[in-house]
C-alpha atoms as a PDB file:
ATOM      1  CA  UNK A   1     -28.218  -6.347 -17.812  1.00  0.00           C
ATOM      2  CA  UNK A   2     -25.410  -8.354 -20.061  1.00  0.00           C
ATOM      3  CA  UNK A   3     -24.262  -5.584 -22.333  1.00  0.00           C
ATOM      4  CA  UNK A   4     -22.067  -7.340 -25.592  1.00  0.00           C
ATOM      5  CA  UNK A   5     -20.643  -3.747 -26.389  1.00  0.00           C
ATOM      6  CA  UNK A   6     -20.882   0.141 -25.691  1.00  0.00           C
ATOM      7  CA  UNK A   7     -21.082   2.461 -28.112  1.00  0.00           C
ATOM      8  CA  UNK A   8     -21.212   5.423 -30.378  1.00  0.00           C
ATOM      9  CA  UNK A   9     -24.062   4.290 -32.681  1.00  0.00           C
ATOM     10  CA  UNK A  10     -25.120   5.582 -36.395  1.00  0.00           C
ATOM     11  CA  UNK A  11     -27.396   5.772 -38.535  1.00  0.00           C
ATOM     12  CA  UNK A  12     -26.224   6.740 -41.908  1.00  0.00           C
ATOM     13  CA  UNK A  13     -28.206   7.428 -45.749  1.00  0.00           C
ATOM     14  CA  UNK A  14     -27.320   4.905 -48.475  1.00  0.00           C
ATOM     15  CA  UNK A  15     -25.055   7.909 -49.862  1.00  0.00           C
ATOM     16  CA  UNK A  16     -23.201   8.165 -46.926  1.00  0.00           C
ATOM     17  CA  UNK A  17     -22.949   4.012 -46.485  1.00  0.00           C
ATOM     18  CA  UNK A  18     -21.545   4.392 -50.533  1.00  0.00           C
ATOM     19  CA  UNK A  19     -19.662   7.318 -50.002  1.00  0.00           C
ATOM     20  CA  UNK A  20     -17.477   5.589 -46.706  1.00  0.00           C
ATOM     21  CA  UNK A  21     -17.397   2.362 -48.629  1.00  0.00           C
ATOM     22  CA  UNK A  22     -15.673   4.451 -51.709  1.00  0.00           C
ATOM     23  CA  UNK A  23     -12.779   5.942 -49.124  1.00  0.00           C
ATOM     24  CA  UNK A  24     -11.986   3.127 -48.029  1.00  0.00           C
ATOM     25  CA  UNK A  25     -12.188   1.175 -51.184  1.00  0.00           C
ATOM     26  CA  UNK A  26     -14.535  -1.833 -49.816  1.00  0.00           C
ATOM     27  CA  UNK A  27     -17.450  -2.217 -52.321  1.00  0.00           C
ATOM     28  CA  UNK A  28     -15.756  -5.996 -53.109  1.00  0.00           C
ATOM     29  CA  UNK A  29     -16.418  -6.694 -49.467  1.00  0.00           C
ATOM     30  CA  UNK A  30     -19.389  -8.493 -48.550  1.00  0.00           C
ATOM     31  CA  UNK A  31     -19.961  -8.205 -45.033  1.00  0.00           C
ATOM     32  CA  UNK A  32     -21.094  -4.214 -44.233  1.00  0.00           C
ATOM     33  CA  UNK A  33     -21.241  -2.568 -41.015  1.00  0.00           C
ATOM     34  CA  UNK A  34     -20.956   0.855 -40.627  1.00  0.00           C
ATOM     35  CA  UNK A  35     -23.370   1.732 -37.594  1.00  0.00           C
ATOM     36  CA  UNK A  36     -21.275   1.647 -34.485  1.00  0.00           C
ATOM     37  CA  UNK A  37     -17.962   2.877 -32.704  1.00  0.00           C
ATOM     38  CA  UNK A  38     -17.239   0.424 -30.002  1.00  0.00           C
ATOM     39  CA  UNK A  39     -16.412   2.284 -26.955  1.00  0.00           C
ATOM     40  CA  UNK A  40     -16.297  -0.866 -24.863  1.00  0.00           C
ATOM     41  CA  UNK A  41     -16.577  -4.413 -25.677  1.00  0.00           C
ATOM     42  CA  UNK A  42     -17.827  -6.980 -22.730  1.00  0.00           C
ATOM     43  CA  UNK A  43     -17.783  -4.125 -20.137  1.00  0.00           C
ATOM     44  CA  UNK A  44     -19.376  -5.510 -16.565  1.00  0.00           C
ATOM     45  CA  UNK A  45     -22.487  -4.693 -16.181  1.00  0.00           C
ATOM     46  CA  UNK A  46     -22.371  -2.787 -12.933  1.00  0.00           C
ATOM     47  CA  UNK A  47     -19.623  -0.467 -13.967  1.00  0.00           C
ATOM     48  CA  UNK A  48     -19.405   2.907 -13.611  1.00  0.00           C
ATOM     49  CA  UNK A  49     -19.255   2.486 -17.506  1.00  0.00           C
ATOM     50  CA  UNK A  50     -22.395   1.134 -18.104  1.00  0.00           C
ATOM     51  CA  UNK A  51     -23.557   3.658 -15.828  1.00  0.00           C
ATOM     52  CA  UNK A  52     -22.330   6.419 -17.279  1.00  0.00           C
ATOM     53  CA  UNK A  53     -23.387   5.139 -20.732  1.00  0.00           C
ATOM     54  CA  UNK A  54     -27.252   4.325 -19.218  1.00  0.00           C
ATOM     55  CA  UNK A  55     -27.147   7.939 -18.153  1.00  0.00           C
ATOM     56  CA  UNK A  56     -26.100   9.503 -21.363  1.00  0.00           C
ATOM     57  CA  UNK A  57     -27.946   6.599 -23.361  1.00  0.00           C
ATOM     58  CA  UNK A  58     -29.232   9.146 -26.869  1.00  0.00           C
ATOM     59  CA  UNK A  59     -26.725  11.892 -26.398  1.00  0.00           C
ATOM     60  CA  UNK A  60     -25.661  13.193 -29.499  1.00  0.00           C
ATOM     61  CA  UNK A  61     -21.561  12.653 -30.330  1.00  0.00           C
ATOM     62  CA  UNK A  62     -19.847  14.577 -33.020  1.00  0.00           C
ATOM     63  CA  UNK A  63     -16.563  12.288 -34.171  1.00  0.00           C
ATOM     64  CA  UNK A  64     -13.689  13.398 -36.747  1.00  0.00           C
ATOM     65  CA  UNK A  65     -12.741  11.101 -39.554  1.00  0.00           C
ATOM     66  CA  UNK A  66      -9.055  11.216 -39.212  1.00  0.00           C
ATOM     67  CA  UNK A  67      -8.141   8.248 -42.153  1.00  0.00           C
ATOM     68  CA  UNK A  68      -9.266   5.093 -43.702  1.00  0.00           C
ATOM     69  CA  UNK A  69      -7.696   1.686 -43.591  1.00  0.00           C
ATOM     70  CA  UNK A  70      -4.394   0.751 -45.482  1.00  0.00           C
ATOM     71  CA  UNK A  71      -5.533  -0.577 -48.812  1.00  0.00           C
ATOM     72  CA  UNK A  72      -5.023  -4.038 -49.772  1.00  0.00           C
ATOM     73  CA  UNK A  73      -6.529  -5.399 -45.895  1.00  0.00           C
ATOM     74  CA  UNK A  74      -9.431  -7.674 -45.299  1.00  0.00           C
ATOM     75  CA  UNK A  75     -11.498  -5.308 -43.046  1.00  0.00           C
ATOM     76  CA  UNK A  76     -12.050  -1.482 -43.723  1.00  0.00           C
ATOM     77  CA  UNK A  77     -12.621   1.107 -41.761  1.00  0.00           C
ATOM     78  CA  UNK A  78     -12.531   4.938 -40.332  1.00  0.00           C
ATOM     79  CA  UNK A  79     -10.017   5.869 -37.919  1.00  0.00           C
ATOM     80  CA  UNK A  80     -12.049   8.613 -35.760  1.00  0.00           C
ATOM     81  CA  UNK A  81     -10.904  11.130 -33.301  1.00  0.00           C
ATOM     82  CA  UNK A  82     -13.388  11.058 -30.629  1.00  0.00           C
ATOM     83  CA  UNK A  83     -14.263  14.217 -28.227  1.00  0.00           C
ATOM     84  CA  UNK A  84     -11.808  14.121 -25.086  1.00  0.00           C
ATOM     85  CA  UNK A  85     -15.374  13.593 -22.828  1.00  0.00           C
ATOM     86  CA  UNK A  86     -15.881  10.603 -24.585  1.00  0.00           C
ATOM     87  CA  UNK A  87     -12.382   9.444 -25.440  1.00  0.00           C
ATOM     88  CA  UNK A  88     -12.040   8.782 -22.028  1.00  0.00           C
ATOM     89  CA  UNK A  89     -14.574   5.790 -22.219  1.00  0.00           C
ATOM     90  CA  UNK A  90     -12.852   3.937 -25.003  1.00  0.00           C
ATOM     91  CA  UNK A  91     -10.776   1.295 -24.482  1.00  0.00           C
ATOM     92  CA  UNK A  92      -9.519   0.902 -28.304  1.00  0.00           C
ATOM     93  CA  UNK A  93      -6.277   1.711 -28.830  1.00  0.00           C
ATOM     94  CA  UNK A  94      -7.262   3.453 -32.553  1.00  0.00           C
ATOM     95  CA  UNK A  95     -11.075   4.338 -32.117  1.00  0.00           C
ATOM     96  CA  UNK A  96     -12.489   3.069 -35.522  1.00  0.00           C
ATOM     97  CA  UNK A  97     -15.902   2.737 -37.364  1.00  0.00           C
ATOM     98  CA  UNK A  98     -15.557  -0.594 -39.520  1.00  0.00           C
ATOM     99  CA  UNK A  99     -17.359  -0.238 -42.770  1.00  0.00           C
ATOM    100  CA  UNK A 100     -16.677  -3.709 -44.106  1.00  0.00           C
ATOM    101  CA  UNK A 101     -14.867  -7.020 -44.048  1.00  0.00           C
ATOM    102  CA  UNK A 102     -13.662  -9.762 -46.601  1.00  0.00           C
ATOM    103  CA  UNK A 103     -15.509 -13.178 -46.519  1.00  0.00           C
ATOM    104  CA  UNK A 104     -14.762 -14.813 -43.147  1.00  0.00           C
ATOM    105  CA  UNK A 105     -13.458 -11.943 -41.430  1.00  0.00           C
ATOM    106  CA  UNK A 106     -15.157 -10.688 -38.112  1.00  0.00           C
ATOM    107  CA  UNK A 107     -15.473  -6.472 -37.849  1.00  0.00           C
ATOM    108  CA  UNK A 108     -13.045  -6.623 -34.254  1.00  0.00           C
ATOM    109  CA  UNK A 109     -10.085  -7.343 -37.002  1.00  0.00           C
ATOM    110  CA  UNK A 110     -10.205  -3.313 -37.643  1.00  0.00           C
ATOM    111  CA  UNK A 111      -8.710  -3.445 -34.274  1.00  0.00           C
ATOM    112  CA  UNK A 112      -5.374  -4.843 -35.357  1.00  0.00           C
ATOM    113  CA  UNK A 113      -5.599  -3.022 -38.790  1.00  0.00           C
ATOM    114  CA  UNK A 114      -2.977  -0.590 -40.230  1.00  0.00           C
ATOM    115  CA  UNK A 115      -4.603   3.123 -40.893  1.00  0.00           C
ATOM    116  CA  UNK A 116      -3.063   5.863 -43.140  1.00  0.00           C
ATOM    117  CA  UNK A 117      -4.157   9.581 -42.527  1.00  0.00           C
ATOM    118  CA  UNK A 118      -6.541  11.412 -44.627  1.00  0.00           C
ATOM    119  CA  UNK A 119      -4.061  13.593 -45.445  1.00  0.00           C
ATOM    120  CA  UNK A 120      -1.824  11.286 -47.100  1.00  0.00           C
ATOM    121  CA  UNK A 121      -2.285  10.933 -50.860  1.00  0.00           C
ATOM    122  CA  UNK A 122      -4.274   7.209 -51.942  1.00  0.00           C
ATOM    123  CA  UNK A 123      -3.423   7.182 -55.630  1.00  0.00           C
ATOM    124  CA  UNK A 124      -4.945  10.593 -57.061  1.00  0.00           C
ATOM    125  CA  UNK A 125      -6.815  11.335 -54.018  1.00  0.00           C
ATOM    126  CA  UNK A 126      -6.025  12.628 -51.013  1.00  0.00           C
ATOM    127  CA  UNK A 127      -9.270  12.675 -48.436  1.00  0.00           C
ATOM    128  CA  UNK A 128      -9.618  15.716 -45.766  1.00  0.00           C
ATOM    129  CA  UNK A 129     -11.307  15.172 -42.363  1.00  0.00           C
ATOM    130  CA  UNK A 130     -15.085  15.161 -42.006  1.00  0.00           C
ATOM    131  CA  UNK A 131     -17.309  15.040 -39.139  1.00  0.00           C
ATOM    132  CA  UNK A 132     -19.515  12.115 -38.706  1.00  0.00           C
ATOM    133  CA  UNK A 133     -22.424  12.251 -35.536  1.00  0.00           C
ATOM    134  CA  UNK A 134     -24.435   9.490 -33.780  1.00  0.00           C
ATOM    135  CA  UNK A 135     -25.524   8.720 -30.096  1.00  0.00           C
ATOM    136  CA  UNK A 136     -24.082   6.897 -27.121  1.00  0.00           C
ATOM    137  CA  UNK A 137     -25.914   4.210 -26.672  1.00  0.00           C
ATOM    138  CA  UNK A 138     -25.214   0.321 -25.718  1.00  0.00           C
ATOM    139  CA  UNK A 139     -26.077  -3.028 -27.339  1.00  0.00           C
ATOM    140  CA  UNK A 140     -27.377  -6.259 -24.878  1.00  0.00           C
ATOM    141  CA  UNK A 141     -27.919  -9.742 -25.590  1.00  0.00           C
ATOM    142  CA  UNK A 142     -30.813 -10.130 -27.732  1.00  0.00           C
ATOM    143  CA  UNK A 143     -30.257  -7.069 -29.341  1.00  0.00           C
ATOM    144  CA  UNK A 144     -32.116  -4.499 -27.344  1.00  0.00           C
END
């Protein structure tokens, strides 16, 4: 098995793709993402990872949407507050779902990016927490 990256995977409506491009202010952005939390990136195969991922492959993960990317960045994304059972298994130092990057930048850039809190004011908004779920699941070369 050569697994790329672990994760919390999504599968979101148009509205809701919109709606997290609007909060964090990335419709100019070409390149869209939005379906995954990496829990692990290039994790070893025979890992007690993987096999606890394998095991738990389709379980159902509820996530908190704690803020959005500082504006004026070339990648966006959610900061997300994952369940402690799960936080356990990331290795991200500010578990994020990237919505969308400039032209030229690659999605791991939302791991070096500055986020504010939803409860901070962004002009004449200011965003409250929301709950976002998906499933653990894992992603392999070739994309199965």
């Amino acid at each position: 098995m050569n697994v790329i990256y672990t994760g919390i995977f999504f599968e979101f409506s148009e509205e809701r793709r919109e709606m997290l491009e609007w909060i964090t202010e990335s419709d100019w952005m070409p390149n869209k993402f939005a379906h995954h939390i990496t829990l692990q990136f290039r994790p070893k195969s025979d890992s007690e990872h993987v096999d606890w991922v394998v095991k738990n492959q389709g379980l159902e993960v509820t996530v908190t949407a704690t803020g959005s990317t500082h504006p004026g960045q070339n990648v966006a994304a959610i900061s997300v507050e994952l369940p402690p059972e799960i936080a356990e298994h990331c290795t991200n130092k500010t578990p994020h779902l990237t919505i969308a990057t400039a032209e030229g930048v690659r999605p791991f850039e939302a791991n070096n990016a500055t986020y504010d809190p939803f409860e901070i004011p962004k002009g004449s908004v200011t965003y409250t927490r929301f709950e976002l779920t998906g499933k653990i699941g894992l992603f392999q070369k070739g994309g199965e």
